[in-house]
PDB file of N, CA and C in Angstrom:
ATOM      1  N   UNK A   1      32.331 -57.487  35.022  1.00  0.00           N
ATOM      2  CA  UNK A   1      33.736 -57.257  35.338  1.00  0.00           C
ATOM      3  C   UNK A   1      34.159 -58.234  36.415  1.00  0.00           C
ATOM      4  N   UNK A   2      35.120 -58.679  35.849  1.00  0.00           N
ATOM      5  CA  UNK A   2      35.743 -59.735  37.357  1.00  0.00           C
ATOM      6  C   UNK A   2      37.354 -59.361  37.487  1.00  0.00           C
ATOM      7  N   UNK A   3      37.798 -60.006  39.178  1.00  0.00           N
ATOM      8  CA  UNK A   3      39.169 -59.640  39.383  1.00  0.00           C
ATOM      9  C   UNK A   3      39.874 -61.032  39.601  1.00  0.00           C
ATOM     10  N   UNK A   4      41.092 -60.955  39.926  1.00  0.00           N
ATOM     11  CA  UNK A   4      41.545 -62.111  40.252  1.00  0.00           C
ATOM     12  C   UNK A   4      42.547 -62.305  40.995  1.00  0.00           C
ATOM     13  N   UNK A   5      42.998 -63.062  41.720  1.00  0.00           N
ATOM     14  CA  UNK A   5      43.661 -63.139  43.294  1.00  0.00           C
ATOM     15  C   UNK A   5      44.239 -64.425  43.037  1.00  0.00           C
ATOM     16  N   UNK A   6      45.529 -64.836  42.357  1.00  0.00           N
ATOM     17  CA  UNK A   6      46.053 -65.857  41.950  1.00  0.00           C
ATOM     18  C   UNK A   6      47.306 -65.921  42.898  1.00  0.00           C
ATOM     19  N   UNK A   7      48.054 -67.116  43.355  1.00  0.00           N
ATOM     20  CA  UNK A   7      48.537 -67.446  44.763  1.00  0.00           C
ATOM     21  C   UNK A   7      49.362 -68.478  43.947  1.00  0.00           C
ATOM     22  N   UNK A   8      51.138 -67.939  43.175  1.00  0.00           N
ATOM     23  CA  UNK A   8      51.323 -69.072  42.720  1.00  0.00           C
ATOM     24  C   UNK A   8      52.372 -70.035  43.564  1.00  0.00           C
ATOM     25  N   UNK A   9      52.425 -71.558  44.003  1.00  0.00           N
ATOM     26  CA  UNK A   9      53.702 -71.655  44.815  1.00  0.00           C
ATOM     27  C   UNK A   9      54.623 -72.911  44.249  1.00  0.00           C
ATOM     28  N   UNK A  10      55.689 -72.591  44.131  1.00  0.00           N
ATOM     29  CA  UNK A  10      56.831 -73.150  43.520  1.00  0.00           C
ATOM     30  C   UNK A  10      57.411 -74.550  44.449  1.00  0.00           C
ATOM     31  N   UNK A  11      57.173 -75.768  44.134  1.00  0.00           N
ATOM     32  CA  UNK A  11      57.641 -76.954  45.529  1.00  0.00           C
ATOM     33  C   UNK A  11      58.727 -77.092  44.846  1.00  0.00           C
ATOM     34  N   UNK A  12      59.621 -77.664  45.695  1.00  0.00           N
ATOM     35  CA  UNK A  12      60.760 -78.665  45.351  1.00  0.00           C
ATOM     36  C   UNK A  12      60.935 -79.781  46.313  1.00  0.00           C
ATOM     37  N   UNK A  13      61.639 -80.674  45.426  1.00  0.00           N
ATOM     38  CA  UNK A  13      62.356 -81.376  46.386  1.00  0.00           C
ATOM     39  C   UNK A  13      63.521 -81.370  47.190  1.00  0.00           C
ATOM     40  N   UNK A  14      63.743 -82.309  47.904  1.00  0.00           N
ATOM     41  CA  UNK A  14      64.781 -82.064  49.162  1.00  0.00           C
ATOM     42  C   UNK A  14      66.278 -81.937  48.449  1.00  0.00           C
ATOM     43  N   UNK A  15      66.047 -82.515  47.251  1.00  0.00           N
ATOM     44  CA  UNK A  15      67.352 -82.402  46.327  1.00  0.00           C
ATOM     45  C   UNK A  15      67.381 -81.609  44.997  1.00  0.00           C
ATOM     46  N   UNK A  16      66.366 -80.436  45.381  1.00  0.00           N
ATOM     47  CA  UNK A  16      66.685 -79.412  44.465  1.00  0.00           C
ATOM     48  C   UNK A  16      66.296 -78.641  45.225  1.00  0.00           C
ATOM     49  N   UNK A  17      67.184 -77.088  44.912  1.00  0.00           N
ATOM     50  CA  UNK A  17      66.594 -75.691  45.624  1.00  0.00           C
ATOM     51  C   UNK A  17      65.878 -75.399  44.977  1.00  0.00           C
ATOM     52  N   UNK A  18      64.796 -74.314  44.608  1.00  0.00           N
ATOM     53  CA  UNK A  18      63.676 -73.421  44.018  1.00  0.00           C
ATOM     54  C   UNK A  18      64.397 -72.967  42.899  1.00  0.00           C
ATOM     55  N   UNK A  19      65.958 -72.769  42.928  1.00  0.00           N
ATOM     56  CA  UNK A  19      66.072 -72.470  41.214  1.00  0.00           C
ATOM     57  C   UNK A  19      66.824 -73.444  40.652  1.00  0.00           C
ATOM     58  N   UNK A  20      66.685 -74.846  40.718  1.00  0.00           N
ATOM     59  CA  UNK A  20      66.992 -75.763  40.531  1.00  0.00           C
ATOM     60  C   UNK A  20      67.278 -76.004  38.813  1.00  0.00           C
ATOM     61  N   UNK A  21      67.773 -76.980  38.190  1.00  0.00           N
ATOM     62  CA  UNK A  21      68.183 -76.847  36.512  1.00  0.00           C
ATOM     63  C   UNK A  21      66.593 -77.117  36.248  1.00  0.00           C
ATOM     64  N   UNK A  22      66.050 -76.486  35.119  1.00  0.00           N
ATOM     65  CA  UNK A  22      64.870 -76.448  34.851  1.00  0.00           C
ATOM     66  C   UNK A  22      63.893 -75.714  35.156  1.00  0.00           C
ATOM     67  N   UNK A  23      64.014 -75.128  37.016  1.00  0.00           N
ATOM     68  CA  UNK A  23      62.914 -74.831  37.822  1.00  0.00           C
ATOM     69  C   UNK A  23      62.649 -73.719  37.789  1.00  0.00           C
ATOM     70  N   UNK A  24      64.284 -72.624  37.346  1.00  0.00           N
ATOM     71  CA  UNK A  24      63.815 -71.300  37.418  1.00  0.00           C
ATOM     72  C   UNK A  24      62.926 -70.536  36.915  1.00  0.00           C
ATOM     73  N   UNK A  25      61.950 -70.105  37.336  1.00  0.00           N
ATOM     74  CA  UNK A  25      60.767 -69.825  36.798  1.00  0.00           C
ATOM     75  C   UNK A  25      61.124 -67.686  36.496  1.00  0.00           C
ATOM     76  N   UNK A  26      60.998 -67.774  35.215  1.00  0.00           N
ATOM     77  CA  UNK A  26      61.865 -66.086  35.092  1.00  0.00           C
ATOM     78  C   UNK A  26      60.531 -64.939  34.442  1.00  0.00           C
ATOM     79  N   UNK A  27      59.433 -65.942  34.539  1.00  0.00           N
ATOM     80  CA  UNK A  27      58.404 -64.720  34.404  1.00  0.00           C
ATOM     81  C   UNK A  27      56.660 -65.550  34.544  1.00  0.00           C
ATOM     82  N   UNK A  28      55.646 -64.832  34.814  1.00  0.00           N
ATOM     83  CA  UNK A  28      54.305 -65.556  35.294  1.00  0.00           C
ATOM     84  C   UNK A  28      53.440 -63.943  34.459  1.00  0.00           C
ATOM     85  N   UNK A  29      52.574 -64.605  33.830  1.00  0.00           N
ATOM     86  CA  UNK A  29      51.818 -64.307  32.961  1.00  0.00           C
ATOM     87  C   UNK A  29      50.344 -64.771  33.023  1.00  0.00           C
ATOM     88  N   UNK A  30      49.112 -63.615  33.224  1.00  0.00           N
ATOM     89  CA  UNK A  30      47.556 -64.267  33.955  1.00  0.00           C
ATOM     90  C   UNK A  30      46.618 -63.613  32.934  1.00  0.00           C
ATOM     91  N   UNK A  31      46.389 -64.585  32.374  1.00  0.00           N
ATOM     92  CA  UNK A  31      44.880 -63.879  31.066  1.00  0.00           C
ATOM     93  C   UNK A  31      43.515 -64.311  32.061  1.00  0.00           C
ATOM     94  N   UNK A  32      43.040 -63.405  31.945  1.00  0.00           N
ATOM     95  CA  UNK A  32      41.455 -63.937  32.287  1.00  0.00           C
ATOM     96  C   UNK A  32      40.471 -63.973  31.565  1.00  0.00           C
ATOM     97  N   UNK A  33      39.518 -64.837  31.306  1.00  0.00           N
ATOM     98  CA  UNK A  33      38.792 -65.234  30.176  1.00  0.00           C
ATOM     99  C   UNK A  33      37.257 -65.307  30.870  1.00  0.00           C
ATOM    100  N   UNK A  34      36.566 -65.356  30.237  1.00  0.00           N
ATOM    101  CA  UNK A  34      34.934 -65.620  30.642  1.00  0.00           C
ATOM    102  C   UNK A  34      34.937 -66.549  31.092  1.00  0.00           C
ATOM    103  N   UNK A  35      35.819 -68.002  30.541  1.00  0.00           N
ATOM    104  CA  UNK A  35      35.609 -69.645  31.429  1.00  0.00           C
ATOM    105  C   UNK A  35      36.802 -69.893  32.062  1.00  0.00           C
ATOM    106  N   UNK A  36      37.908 -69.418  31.983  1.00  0.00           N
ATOM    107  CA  UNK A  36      39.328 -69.829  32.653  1.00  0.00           C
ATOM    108  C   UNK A  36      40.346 -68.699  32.501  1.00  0.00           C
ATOM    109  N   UNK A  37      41.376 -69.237  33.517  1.00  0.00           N
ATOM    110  CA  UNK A  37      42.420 -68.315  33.726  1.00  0.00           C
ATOM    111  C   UNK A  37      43.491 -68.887  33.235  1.00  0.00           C
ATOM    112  N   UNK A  38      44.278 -68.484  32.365  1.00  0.00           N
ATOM    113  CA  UNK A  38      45.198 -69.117  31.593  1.00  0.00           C
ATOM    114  C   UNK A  38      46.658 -67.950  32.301  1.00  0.00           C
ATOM    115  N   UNK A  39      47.451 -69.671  32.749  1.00  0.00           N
ATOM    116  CA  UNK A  39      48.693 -69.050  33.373  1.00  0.00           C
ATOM    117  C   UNK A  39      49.186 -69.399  32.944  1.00  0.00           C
ATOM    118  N   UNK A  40      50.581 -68.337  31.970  1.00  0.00           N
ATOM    119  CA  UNK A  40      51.487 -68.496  31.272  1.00  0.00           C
ATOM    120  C   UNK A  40      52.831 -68.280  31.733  1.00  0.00           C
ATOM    121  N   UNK A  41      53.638 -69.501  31.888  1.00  0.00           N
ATOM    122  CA  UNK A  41      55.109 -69.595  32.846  1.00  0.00           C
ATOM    123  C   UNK A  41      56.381 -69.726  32.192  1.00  0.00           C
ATOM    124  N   UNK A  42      56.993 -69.095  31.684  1.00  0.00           N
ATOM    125  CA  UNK A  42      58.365 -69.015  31.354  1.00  0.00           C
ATOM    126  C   UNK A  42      59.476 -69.191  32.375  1.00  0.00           C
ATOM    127  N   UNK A  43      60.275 -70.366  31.995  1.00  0.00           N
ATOM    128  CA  UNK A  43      61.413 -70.786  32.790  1.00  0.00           C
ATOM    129  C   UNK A  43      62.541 -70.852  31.721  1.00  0.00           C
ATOM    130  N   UNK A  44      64.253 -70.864  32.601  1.00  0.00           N
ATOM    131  CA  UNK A  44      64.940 -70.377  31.840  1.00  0.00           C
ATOM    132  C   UNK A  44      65.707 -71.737  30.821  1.00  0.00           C
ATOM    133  N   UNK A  45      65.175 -72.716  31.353  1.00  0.00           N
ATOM    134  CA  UNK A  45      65.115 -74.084  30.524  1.00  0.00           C
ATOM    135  C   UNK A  45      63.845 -74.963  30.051  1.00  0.00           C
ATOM    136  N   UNK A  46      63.672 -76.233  29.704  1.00  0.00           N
ATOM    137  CA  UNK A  46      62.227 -77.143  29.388  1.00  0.00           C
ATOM    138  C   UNK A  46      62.576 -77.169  30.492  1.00  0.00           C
ATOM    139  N   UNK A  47      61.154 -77.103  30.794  1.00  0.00           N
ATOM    140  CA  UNK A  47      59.667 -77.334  32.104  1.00  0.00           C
ATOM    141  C   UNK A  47      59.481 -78.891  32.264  1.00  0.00           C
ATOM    142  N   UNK A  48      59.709 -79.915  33.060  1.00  0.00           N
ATOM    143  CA  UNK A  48      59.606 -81.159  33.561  1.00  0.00           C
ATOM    144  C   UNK A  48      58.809 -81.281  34.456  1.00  0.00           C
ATOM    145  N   UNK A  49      57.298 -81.480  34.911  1.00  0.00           N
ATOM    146  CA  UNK A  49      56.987 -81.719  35.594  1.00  0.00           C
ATOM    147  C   UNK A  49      55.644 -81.137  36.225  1.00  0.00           C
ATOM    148  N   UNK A  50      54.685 -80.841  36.938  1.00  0.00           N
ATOM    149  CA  UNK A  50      53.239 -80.559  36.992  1.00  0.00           C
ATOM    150  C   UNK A  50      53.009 -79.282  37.515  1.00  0.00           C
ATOM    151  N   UNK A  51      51.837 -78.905  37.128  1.00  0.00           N
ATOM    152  CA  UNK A  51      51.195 -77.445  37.672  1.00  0.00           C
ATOM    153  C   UNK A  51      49.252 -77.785  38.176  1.00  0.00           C
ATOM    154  N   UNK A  52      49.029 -77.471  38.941  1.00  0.00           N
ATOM    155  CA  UNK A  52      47.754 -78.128  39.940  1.00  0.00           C
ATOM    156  C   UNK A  52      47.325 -77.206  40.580  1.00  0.00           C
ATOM    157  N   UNK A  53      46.148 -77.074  40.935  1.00  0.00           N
ATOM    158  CA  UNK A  53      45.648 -76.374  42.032  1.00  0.00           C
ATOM    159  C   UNK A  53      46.101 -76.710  43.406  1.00  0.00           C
ATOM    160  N   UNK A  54      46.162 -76.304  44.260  1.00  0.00           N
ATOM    161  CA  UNK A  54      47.130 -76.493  45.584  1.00  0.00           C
ATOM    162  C   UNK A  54      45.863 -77.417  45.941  1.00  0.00           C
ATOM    163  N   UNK A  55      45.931 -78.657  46.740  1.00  0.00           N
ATOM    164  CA  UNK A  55      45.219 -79.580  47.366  1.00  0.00           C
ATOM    165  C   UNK A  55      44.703 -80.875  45.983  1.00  0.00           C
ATOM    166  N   UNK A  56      45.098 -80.577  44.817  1.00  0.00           N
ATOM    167  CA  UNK A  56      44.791 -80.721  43.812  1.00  0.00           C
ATOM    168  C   UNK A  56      45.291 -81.746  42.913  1.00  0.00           C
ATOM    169  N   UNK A  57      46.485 -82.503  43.429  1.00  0.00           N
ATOM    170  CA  UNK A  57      47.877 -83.211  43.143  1.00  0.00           C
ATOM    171  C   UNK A  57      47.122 -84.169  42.774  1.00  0.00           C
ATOM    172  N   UNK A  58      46.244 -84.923  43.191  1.00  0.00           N
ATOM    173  CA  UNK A  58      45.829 -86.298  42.721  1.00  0.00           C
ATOM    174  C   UNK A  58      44.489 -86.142  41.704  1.00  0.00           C
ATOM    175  N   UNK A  59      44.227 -84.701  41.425  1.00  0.00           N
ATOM    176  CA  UNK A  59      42.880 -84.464  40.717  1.00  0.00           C
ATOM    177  C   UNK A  59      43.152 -84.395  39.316  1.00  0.00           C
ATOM    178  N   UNK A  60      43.127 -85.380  38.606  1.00  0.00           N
ATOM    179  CA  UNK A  60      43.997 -85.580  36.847  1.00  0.00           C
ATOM    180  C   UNK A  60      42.977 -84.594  36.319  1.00  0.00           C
ATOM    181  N   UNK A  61      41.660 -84.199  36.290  1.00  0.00           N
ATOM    182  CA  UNK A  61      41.261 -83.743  35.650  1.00  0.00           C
ATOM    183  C   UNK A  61      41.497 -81.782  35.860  1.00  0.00           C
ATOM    184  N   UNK A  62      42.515 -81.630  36.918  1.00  0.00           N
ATOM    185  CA  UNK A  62      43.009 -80.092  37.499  1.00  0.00           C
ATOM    186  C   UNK A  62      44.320 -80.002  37.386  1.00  0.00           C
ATOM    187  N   UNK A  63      44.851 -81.194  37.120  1.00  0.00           N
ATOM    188  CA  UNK A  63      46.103 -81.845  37.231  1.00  0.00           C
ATOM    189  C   UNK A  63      46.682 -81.648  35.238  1.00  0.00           C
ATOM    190  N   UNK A  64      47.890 -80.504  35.415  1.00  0.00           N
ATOM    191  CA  UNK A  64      48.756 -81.367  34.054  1.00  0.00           C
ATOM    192  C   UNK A  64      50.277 -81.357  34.463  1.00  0.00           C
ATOM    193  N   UNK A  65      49.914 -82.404  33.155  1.00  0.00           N
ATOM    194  CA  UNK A  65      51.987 -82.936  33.310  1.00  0.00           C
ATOM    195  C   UNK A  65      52.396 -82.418  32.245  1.00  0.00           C
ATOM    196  N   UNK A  66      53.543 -81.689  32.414  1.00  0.00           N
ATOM    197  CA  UNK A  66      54.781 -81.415  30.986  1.00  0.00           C
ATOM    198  C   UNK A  66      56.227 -82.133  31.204  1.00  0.00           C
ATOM    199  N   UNK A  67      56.253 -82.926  29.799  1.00  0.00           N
ATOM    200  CA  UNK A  67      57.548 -83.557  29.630  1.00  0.00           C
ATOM    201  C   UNK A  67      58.230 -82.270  28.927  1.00  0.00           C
ATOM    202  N   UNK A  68      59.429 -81.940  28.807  1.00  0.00           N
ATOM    203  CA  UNK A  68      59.961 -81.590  27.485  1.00  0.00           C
ATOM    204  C   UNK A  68      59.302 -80.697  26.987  1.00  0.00           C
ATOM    205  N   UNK A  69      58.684 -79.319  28.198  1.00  0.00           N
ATOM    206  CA  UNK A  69      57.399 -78.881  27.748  1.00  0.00           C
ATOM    207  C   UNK A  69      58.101 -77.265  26.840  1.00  0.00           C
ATOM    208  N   UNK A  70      59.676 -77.263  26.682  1.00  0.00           N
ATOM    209  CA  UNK A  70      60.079 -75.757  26.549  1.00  0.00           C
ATOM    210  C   UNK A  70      60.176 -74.631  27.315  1.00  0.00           C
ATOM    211  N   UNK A  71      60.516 -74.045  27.087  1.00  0.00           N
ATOM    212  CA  UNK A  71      60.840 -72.897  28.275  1.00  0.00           C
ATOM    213  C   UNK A  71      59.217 -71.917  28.661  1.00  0.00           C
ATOM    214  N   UNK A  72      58.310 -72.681  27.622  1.00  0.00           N
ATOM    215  CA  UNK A  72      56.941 -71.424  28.048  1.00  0.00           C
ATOM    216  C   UNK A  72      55.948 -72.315  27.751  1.00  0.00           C
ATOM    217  N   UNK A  73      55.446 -72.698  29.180  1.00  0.00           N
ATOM    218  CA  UNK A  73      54.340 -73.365  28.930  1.00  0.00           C
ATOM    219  C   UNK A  73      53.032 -72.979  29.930  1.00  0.00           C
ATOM    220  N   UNK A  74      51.851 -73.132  29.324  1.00  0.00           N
ATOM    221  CA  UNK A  74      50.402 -72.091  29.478  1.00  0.00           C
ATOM    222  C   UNK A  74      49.518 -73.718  30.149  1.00  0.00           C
ATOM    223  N   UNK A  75      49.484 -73.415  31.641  1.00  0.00           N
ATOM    224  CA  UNK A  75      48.202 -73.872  32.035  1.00  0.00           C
ATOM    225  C   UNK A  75      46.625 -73.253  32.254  1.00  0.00           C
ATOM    226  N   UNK A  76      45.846 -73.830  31.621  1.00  0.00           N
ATOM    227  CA  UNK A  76      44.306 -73.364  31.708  1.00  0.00           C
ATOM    228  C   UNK A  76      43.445 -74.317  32.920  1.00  0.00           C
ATOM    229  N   UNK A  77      43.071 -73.142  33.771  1.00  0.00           N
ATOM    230  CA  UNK A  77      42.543 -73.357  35.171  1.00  0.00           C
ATOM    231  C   UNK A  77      41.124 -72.758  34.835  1.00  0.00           C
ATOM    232  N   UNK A  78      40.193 -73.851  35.094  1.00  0.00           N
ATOM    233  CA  UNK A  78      38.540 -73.095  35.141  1.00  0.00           C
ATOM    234  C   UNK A  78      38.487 -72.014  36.031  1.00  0.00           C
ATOM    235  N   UNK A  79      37.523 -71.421  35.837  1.00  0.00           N
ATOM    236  CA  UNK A  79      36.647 -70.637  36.842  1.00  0.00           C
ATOM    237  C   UNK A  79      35.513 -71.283  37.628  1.00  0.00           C
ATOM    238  N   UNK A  80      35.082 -72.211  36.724  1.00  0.00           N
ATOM    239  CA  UNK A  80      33.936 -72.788  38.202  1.00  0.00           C
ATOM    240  C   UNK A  80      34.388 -74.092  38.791  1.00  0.00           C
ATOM    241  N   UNK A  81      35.833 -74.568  38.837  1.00  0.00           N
ATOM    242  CA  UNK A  81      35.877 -76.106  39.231  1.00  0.00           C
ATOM    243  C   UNK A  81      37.316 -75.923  39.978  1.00  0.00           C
ATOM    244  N   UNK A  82      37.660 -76.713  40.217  1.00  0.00           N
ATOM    245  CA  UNK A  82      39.367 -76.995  40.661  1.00  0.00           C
ATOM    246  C   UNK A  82      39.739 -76.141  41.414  1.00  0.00           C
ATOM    247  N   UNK A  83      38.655 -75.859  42.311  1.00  0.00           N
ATOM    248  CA  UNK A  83      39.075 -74.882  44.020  1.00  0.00           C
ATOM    249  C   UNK A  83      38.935 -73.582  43.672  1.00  0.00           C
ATOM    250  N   UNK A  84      38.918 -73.072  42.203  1.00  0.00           N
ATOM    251  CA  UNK A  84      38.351 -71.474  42.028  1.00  0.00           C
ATOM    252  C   UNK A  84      37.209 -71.047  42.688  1.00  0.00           C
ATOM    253  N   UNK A  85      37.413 -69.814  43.518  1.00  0.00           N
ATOM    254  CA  UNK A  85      36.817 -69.665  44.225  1.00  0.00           C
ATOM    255  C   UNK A  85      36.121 -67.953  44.155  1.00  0.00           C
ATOM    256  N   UNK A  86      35.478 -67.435  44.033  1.00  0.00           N
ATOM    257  CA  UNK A  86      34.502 -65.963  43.415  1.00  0.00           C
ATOM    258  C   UNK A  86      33.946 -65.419  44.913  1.00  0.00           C
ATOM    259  N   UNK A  87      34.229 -64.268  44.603  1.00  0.00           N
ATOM    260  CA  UNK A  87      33.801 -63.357  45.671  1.00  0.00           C
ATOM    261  C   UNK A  87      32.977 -62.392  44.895  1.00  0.00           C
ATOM    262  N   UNK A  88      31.591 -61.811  45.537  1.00  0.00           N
ATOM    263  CA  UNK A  88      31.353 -60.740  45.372  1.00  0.00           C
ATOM    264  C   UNK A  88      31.436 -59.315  45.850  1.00  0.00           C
ATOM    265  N   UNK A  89      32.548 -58.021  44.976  1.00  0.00           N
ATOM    266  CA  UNK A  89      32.859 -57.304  45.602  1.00  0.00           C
ATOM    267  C   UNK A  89      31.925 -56.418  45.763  1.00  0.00           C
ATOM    268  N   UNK A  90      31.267 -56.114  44.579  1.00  0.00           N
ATOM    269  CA  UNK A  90      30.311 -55.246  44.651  1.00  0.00           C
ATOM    270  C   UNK A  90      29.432 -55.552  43.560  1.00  0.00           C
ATOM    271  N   UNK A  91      28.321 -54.781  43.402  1.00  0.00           N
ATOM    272  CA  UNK A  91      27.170 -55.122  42.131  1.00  0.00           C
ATOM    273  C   UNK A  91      27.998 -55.163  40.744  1.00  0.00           C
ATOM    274  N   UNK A  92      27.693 -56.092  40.221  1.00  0.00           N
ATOM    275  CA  UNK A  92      28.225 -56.495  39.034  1.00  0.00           C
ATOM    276  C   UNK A  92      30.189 -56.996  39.052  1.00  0.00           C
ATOM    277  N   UNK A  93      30.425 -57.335  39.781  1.00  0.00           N
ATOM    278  CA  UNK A  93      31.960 -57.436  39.520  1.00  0.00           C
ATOM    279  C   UNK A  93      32.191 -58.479  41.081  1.00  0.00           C
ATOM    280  N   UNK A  94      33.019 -59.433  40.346  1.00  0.00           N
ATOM    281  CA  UNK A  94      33.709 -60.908  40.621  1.00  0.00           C
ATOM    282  C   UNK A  94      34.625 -60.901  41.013  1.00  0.00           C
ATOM    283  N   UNK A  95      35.137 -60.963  41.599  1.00  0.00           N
ATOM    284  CA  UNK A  95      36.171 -61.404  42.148  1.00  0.00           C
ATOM    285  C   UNK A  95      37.364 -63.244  42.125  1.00  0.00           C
ATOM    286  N   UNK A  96      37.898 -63.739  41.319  1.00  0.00           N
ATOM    287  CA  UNK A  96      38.146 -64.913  41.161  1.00  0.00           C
ATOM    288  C   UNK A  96      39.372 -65.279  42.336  1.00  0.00           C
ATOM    289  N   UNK A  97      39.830 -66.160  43.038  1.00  0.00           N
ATOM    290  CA  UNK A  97      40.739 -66.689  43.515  1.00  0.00           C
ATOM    291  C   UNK A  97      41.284 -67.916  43.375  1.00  0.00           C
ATOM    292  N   UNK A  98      42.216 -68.247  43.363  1.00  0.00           N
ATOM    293  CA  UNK A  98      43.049 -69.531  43.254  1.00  0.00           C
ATOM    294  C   UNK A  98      44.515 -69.817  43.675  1.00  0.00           C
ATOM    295  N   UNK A  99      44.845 -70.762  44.310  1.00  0.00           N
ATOM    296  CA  UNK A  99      46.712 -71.263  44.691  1.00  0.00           C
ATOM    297  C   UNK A  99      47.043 -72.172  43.474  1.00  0.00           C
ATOM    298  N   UNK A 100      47.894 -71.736  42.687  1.00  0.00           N
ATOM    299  CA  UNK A 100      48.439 -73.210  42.143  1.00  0.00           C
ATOM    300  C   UNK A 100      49.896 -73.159  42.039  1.00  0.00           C
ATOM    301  N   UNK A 101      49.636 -74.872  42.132  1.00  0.00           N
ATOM    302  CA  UNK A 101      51.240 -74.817  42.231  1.00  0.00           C
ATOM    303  C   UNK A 101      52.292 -75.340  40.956  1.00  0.00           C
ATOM    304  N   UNK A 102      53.476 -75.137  41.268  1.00  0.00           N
ATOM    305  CA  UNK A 102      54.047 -75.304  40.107  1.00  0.00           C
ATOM    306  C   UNK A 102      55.045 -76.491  40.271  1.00  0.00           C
ATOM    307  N   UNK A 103      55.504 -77.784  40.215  1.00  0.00           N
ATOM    308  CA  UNK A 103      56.179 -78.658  40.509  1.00  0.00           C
ATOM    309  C   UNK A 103      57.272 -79.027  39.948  1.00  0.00           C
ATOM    310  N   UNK A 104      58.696 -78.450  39.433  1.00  0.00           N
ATOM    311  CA  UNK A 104      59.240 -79.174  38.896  1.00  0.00           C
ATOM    312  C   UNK A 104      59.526 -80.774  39.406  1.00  0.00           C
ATOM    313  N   UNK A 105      60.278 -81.913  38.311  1.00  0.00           N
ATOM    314  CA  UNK A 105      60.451 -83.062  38.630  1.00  0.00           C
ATOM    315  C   UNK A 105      61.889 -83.034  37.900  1.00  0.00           C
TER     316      UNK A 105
END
């Protein structure tokens, strides 16, 4: 059994607010899987722009880009790489953690 402690944070730029055309993000969705955590993000327009593990921006292989990605698009984050991080709470059961962020462009 494992848990999970997901930390999601929304950047912008200096010339967009947080619900910027594209950016509004209107629902967050967390499957957990035996090898990854698949985060599923619905915004109320196409998605332009990256989702990363926080510290993670220059790591292409933690790193994706969506052009033109539609209003629902699913990033898959490992469990053993890209800053995921496991706690043990008690005998037999995991604990997973992670920040990622969400970037419109």
């Amino acid at each position: 059994f494992f848990g999970l402690l997901l930390s999601i944070i929304k950047i912008s730029s200096a010339n967009h607010v947080l619900h910027g055309v594209g950016a509004e993000i209107s629902n967050v969705d967390i499957e957990c899987n035996s090898n990854n955590i698949i985060v599923s993000v619905t915004t109320h327009d196409d998605f332009n722009g990256m989702i990363y593990p926080k510290g993670l921006s220059k790591n292409s292989s933690c790193l994706t880009e969506y052009e033109h990605a539609g209003s629902k698009i699913s990033y898959k984050l490992p469990l053993r790489s890209c800053n995921t991080m496991s706690h043990d709470v008690d005998e037999g059961t995991l604990e997973f953690f992670n920040t990622v962020v969400i970037q419109p462009h």
